[in-house]
C-alpha atoms as a PDB file:
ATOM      1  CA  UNK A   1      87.694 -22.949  69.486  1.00  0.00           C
ATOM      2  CA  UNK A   2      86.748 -20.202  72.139  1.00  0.00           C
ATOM      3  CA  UNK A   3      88.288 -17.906  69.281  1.00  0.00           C
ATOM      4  CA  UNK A   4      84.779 -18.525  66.694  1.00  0.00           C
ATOM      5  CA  UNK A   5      82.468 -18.921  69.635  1.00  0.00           C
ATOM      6  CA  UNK A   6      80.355 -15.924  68.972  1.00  0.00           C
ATOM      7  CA  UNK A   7      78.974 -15.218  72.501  1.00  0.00           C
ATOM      8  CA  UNK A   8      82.944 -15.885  74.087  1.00  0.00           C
ATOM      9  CA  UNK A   9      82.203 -18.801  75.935  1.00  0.00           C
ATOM     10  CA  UNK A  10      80.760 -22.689  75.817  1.00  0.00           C
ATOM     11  CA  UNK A  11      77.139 -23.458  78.036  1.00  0.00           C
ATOM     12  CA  UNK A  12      77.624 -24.705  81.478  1.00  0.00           C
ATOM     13  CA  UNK A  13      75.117 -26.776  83.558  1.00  0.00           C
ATOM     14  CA  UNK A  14      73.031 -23.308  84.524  1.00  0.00           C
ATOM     15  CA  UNK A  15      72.462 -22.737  80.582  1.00  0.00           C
ATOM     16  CA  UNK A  16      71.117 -26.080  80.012  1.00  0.00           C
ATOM     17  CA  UNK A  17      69.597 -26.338  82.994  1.00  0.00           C
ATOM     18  CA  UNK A  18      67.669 -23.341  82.627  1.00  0.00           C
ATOM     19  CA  UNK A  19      66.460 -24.253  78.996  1.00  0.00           C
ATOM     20  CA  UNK A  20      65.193 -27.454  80.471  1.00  0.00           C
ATOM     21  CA  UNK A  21      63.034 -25.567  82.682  1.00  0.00           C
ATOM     22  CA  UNK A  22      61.867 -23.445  80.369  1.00  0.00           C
ATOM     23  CA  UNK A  23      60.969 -26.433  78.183  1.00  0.00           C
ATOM     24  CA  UNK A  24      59.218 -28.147  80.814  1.00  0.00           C
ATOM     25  CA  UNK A  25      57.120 -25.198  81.613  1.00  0.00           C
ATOM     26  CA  UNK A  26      54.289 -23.930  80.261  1.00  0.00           C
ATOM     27  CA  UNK A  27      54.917 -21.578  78.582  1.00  0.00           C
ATOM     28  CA  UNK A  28      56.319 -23.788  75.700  1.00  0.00           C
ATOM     29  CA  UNK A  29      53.209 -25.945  75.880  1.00  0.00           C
ATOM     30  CA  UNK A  30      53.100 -25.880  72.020  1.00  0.00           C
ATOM     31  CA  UNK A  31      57.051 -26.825  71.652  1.00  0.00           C
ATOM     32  CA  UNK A  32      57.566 -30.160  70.584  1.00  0.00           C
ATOM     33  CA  UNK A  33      59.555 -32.275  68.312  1.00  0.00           C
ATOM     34  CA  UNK A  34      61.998 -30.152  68.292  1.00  0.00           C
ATOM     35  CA  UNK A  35      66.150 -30.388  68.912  1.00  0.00           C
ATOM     36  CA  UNK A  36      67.249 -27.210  70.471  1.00  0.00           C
ATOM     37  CA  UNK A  37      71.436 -26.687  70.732  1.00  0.00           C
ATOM     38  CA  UNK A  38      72.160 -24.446  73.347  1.00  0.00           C
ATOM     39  CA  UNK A  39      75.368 -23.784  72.172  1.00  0.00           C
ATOM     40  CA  UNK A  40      75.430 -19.857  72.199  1.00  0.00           C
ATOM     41  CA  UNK A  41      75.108 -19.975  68.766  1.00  0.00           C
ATOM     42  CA  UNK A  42      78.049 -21.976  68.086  1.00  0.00           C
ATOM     43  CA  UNK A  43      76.974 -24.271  65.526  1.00  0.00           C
ATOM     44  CA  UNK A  44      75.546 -21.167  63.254  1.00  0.00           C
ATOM     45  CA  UNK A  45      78.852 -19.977  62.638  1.00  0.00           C
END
């Protein structure tokens, strides 16, 4: 699978983790009802 990843590797707890916080922040204050993969782009290939 690591083969068709496009960025070369799966998320790990930082990635998500980080996205979270940027979610919760507010910055993104007009995000919502949204579903967000953070995948690296995996599931666009």
């Amino acid at each position: 699978m690591m083969v068709r990843h496009p960025i070369g590797r799966f998320a790990e707890v930082d990635d998500v983790a980080r996205t979270i916080a940027t979610l919760l922040s507010d910055d993104t204050s007009m995000v919502n009802g949204a579903v967000l993969a953070v995948d690296g782009g995996f599931l666009a290939v």
